[in-house]
N, C-alpha and C. Protein backbone atom coordinates (compact mmCIF):
# COMPACT_ATOMS: atom_id res chain seq x y z
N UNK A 1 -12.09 -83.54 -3.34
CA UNK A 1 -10.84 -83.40 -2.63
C UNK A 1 -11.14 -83.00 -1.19
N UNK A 2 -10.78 -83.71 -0.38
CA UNK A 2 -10.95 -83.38 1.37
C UNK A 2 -9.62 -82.04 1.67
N UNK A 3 -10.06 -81.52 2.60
CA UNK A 3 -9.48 -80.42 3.00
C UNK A 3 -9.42 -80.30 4.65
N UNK A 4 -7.97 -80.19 5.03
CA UNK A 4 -7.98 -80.17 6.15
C UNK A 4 -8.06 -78.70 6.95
N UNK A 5 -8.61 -78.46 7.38
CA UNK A 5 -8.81 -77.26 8.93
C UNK A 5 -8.30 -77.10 10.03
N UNK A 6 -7.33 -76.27 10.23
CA UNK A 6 -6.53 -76.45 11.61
C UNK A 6 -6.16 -75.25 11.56
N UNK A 7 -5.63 -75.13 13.28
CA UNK A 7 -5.23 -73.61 13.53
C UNK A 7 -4.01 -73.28 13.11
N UNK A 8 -3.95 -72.04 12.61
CA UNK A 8 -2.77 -71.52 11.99
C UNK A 8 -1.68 -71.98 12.98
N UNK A 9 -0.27 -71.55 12.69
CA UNK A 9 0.68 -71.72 13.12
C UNK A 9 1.63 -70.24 12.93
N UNK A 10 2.76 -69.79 13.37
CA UNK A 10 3.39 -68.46 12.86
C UNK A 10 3.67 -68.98 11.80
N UNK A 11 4.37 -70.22 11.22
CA UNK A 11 5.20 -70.71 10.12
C UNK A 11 3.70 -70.30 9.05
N UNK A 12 2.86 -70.64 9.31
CA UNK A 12 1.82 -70.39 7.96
C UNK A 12 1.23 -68.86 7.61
N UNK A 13 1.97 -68.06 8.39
CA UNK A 13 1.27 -66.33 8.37
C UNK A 13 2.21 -65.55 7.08
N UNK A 14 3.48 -66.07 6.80
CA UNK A 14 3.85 -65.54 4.91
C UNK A 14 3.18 -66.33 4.45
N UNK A 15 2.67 -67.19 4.35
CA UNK A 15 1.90 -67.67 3.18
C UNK A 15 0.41 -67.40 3.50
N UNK A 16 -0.22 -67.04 4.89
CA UNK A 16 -1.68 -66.73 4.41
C UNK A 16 -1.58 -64.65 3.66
N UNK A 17 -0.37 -64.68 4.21
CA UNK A 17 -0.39 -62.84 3.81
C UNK A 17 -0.12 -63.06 2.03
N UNK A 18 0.66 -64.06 1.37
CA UNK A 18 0.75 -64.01 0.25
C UNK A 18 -0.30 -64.20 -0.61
N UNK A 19 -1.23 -65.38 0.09
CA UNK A 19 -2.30 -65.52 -0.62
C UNK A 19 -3.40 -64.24 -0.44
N UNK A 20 -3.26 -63.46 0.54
CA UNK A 20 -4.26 -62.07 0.54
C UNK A 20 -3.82 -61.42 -0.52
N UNK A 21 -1.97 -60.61 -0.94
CA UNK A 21 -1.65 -59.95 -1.95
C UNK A 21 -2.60 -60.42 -2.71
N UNK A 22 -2.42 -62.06 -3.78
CA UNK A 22 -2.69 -62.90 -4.77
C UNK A 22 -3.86 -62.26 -5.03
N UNK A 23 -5.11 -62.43 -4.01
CA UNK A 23 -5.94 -62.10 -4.04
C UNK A 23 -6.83 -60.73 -4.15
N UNK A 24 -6.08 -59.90 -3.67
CA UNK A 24 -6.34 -58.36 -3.34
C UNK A 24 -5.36 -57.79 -4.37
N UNK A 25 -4.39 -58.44 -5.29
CA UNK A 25 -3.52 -57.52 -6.72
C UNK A 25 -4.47 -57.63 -7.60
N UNK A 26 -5.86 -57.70 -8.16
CA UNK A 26 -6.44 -57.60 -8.74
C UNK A 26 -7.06 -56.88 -8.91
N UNK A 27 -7.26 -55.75 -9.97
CA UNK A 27 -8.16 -53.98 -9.97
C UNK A 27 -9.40 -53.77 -9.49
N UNK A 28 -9.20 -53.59 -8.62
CA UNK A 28 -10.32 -53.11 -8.22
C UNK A 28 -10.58 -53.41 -6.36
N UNK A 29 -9.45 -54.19 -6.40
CA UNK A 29 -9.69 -54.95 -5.09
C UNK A 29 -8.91 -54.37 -3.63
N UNK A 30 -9.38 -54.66 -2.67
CA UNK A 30 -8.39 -53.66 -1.87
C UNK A 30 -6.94 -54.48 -1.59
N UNK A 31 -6.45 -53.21 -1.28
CA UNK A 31 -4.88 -53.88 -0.68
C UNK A 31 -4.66 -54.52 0.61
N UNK A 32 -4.18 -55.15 1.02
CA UNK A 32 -3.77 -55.51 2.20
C UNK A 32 -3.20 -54.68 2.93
N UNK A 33 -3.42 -54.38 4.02
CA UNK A 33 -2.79 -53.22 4.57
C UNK A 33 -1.31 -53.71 5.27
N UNK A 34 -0.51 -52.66 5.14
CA UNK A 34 1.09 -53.11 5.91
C UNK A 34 1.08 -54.00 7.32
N UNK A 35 1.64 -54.47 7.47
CA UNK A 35 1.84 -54.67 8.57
C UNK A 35 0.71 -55.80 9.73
N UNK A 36 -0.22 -56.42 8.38
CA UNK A 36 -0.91 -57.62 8.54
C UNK A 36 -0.14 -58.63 8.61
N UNK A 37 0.87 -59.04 8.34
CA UNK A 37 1.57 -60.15 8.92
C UNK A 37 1.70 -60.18 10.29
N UNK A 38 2.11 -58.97 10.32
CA UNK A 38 2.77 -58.80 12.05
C UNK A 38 1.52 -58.80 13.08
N UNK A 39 0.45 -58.29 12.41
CA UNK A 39 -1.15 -58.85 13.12
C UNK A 39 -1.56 -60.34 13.31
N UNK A 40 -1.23 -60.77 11.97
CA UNK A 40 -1.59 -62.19 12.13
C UNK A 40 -0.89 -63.24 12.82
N UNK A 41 0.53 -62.59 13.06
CA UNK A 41 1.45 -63.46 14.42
C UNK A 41 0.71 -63.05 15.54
N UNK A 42 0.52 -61.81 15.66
CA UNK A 42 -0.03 -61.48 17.25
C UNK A 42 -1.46 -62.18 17.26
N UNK A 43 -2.29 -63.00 16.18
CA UNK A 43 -3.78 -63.10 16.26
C UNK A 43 -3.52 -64.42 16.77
N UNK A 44 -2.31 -65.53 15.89
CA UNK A 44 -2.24 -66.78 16.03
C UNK A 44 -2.22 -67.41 17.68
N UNK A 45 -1.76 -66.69 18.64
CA UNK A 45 -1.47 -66.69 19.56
C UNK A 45 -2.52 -66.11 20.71
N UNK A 46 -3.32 -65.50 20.61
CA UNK A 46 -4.92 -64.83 20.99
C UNK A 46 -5.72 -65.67 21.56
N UNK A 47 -6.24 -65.83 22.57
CA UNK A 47 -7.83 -66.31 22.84
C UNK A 47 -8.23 -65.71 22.44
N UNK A 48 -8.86 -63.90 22.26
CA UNK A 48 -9.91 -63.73 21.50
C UNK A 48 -9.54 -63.74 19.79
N UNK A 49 -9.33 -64.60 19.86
CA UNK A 49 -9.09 -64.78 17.78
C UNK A 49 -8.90 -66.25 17.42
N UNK A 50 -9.48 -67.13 16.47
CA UNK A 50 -9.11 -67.56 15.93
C UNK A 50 -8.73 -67.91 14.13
N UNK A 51 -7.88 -68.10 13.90
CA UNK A 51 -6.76 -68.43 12.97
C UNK A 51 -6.78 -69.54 12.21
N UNK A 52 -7.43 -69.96 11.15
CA UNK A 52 -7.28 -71.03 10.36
C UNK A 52 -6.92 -71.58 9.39
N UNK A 53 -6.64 -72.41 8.87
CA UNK A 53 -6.12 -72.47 7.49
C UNK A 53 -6.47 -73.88 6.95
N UNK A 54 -6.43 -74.17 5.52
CA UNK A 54 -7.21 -75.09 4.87
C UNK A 54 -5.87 -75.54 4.39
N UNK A 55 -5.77 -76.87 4.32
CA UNK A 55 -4.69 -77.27 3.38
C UNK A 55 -5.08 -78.77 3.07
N UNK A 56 -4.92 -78.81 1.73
CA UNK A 56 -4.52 -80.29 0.99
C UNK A 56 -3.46 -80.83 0.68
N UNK A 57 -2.77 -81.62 1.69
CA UNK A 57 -1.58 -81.86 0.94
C UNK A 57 -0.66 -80.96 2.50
N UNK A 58 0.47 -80.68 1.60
CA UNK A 58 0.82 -79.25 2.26
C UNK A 58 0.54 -78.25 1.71
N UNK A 59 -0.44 -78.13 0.44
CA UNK A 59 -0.67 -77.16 -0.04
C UNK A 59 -1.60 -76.00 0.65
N UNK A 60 -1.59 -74.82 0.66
CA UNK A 60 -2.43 -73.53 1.69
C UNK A 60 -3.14 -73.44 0.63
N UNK A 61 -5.13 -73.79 0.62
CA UNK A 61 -5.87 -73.82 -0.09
C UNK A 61 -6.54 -72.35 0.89
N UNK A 62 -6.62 -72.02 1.52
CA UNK A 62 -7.20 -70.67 2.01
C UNK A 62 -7.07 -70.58 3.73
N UNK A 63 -7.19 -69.78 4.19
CA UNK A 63 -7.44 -69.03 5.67
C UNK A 63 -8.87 -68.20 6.00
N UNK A 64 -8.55 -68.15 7.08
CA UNK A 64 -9.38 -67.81 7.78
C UNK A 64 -9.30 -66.91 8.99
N UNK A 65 -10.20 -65.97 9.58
CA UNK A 65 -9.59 -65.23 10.80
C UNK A 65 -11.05 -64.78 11.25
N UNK A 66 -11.61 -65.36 12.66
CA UNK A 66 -12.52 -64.86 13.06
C UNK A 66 -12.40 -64.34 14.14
N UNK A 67 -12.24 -63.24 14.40
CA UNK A 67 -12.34 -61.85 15.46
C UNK A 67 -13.52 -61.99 16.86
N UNK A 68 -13.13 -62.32 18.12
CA UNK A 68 -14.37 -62.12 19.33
C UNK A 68 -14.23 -61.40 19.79
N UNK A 69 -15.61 -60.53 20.25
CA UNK A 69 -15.43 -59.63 20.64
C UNK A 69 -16.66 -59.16 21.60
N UNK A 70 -17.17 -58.52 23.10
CA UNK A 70 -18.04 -58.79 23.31
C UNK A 70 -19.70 -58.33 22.90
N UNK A 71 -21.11 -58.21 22.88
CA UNK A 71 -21.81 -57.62 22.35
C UNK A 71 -22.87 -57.82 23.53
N UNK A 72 -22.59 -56.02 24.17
CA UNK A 72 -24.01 -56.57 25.06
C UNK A 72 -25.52 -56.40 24.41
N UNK A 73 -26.14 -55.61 23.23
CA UNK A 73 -26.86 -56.38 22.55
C UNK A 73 -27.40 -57.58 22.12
N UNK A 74 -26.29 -58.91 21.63
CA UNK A 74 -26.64 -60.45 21.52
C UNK A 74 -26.15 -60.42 22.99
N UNK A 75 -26.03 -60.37 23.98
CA UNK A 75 -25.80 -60.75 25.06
C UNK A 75 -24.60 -61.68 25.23
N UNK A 76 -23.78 -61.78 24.64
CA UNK A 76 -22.50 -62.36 24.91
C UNK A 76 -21.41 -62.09 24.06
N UNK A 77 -20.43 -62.84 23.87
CA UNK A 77 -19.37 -62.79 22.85
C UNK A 77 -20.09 -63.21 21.84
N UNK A 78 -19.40 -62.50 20.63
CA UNK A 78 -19.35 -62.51 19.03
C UNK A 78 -18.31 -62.49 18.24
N UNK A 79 -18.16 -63.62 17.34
CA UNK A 79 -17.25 -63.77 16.68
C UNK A 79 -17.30 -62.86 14.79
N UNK A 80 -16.63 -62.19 14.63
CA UNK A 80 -16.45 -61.67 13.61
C UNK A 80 -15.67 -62.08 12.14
N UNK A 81 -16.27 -62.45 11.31
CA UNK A 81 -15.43 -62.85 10.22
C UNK A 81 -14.92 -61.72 9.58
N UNK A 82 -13.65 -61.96 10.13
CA UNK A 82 -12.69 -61.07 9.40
C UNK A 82 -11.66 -61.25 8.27
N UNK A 83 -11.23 -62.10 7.95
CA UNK A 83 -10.82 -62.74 6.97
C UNK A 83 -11.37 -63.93 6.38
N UNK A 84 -11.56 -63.63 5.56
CA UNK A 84 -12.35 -65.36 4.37
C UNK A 84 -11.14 -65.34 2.99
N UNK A 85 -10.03 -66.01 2.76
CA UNK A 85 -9.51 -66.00 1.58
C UNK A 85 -9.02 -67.95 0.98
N UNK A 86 -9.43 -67.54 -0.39
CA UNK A 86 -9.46 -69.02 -0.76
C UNK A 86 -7.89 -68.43 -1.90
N UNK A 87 -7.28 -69.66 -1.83
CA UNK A 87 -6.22 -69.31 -3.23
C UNK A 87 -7.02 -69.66 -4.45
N UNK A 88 -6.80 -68.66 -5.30
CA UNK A 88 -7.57 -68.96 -6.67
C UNK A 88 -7.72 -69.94 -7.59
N UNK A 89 -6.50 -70.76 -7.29
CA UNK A 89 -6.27 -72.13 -7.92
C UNK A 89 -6.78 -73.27 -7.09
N UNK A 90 -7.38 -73.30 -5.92
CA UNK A 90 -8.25 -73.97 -4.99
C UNK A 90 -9.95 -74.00 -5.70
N UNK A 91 -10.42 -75.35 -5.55
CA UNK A 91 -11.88 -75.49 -5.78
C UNK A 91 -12.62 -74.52 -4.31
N UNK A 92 -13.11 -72.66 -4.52
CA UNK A 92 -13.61 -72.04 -3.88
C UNK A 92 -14.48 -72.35 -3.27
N UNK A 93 -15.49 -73.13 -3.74
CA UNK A 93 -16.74 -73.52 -3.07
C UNK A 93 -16.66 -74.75 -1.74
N UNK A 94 -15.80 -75.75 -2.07
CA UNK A 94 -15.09 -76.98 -1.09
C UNK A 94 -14.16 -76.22 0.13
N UNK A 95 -13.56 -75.08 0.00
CA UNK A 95 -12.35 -74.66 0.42
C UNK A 95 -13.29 -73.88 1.62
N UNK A 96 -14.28 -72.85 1.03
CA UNK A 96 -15.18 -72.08 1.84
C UNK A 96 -16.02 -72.73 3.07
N UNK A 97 -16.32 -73.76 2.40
CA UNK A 97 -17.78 -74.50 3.32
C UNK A 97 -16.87 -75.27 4.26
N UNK A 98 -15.30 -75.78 4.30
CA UNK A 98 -14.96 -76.20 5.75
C UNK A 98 -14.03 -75.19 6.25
N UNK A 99 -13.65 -74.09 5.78
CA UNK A 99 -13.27 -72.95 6.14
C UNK A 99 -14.63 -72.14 7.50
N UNK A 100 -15.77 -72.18 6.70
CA UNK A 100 -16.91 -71.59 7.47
C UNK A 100 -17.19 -72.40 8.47
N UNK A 101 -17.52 -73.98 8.32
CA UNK A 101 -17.85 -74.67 9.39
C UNK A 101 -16.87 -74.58 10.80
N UNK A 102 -15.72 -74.64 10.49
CA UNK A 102 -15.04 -74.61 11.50
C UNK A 102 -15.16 -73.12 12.43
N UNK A 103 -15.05 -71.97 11.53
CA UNK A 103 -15.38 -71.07 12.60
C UNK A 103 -16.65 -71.20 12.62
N UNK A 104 -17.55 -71.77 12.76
CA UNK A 104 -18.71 -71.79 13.29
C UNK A 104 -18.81 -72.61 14.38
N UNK A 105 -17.64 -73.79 14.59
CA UNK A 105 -17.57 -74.48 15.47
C UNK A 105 -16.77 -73.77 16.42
N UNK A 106 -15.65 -72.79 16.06
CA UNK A 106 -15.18 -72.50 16.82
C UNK A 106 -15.42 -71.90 17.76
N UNK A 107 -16.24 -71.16 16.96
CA UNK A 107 -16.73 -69.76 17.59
C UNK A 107 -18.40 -70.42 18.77
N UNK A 108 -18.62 -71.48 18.57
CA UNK A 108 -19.36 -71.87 19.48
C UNK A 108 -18.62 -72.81 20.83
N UNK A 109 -17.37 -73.18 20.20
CA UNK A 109 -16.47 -73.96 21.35
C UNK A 109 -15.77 -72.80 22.19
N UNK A 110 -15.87 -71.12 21.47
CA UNK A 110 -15.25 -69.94 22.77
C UNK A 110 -16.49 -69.38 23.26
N UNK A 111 -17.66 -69.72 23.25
CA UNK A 111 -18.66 -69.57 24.04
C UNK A 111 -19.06 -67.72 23.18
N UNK A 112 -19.08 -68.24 21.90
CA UNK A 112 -19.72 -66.99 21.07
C UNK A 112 -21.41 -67.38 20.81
N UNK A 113 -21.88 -66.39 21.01
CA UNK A 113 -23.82 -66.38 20.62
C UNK A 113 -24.12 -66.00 19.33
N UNK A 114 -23.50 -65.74 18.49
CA UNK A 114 -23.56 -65.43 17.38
C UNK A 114 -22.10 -65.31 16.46
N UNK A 115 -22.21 -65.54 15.26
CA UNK A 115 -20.99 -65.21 14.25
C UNK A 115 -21.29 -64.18 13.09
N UNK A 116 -20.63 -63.11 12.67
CA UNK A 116 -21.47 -62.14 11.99
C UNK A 116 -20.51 -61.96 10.97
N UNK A 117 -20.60 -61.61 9.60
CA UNK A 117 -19.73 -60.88 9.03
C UNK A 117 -20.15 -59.45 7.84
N UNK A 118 -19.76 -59.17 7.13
CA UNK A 118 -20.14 -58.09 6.35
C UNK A 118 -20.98 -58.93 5.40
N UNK A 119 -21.91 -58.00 4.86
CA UNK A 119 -22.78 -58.37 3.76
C UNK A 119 -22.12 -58.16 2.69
N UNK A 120 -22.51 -58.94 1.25
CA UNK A 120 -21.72 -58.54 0.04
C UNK A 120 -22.86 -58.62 -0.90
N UNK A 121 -22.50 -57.06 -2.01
CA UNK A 121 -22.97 -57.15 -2.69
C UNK A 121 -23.20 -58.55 -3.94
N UNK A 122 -22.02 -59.25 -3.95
CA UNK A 122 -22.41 -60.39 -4.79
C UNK A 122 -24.01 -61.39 -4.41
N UNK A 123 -24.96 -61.87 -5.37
CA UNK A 123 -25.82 -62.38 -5.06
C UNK A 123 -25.57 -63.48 -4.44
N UNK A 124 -24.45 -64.40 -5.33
CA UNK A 124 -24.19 -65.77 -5.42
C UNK A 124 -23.55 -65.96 -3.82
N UNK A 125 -22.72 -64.93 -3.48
CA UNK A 125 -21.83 -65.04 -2.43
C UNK A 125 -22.86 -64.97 -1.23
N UNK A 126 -23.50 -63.62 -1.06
CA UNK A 126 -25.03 -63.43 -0.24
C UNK A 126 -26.04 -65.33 -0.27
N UNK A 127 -25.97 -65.36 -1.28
CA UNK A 127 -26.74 -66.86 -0.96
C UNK A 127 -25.85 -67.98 -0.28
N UNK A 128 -24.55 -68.09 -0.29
CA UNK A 128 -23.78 -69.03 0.28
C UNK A 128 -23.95 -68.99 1.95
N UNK A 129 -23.57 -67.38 2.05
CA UNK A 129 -23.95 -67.25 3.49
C UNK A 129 -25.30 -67.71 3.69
N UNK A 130 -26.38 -67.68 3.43
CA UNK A 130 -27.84 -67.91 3.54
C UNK A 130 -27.71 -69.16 3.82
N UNK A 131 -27.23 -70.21 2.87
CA UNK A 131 -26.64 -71.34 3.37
C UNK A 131 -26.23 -71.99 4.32
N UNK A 132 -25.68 -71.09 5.08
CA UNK A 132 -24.88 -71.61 6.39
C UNK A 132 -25.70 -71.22 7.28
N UNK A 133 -26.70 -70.54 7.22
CA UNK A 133 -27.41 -69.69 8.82
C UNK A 133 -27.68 -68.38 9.02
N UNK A 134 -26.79 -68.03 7.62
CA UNK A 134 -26.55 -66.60 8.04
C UNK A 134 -28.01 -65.66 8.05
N UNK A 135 -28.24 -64.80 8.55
CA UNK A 135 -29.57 -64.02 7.82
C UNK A 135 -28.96 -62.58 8.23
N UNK A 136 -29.64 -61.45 7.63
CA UNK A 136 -29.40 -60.07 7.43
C UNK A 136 -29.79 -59.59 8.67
N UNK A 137 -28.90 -58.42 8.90
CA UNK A 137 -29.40 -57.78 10.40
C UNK A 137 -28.48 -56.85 10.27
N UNK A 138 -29.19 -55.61 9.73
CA UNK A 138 -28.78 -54.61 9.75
C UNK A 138 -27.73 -54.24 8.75
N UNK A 139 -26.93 -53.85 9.14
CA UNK A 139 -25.41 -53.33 8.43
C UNK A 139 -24.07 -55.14 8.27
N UNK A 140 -24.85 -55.77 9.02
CA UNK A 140 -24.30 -57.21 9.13
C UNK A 140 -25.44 -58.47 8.69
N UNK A 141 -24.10 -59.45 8.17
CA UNK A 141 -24.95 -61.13 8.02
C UNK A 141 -24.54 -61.51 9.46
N UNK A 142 -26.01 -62.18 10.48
CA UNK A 142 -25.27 -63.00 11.57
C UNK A 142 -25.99 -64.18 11.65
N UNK A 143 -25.41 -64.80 12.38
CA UNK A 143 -25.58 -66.49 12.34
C UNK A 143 -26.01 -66.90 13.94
N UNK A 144 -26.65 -67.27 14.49
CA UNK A 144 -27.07 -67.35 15.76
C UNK A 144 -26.18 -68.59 15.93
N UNK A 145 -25.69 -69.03 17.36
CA UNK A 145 -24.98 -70.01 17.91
C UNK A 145 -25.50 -70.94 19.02
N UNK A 146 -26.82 -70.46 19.22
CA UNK A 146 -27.29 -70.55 20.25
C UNK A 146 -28.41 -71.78 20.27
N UNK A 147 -28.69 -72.11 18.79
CA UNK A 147 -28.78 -73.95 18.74
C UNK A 147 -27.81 -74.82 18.82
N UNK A 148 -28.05 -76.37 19.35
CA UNK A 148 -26.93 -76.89 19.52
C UNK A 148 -27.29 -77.45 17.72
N UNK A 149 -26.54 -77.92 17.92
CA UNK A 149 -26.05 -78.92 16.43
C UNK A 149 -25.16 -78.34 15.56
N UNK A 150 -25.47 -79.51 14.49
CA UNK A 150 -24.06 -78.82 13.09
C UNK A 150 -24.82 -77.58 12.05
N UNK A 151 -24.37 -77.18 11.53
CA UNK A 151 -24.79 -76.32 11.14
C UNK A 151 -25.24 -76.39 9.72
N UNK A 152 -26.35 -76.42 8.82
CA UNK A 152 -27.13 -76.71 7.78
C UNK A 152 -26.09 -76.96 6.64
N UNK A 153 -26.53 -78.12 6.14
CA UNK A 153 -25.66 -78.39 5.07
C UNK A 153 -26.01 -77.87 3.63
């Protein structure tokens, strides 16, 4: 199933906040904090942020939200993955990999040197990132931007 990637819109921010509940009402998982909708209107609209969303169909197969920000360490802007959510009834693995590519494109089309996000204890999940570029550094997974091309399939 192909999946399309495009930048959010306000009209799509109740439904990427619904699919976070969906996702985060499950024990153990965190909550969404209040007042993330009203973030994610102010993000849709941002140069430093971009906003994505996956859909088949008109269906919202997952979002996305990668955070820039500057780092004089990597020496330039860095984009932060801050949101990764797939809907549970979405094929996760298809939904993720053009979810990721795009902020990887993106984040090299706002003139970011790197894309970083939190490490996770899951193995399987830790190897996906590995997948894409990612490698360990520190308290973060980051992804260098600073080759040209697409990014490892």
């Amino acid at each position: 199933m192909q999946y399309q990637v495009r930048t959010a819109r306000i009209t799509d921010v109740e439904r990427i906040v619904a699919m976070l509940d969906a996702v985060t009402d499950r024990p153990g998982a965190d909550r969404v904090p209040l007042g993330s909708g009203d973030l994610l209107r102010q993000l849709v609209g941002l140069p430093h942020a971009v906003v994505l969303v996956a859909e088949s169909g008109r269906r919202l197969a997952g979002a996305a939200v990668l955070a820039l920000h500057p780092s004089v360490s990597l020496g330039g802007f860095v984009g932060t993955v801050d949101v990764l959510v797939i809907d549970p009834t979405s094929p996760a693995q298809a939904v993720r990999e053009a979810l990721v590519d795009e902020l990887l494109r993106s984040g090299r089309n706002k003139g970011c040197v790197a894309v970083e996000t939190a490490p996770t204890s899951d193995p399987a999940e830790r190897e996906r990132w590995v997948d894409r570029g990612f490698v360990e550094a520190g308290p973060r997974m980051v992804r260098s931007l600073a080759h040209v091309g697409a990014p490892p399939a």
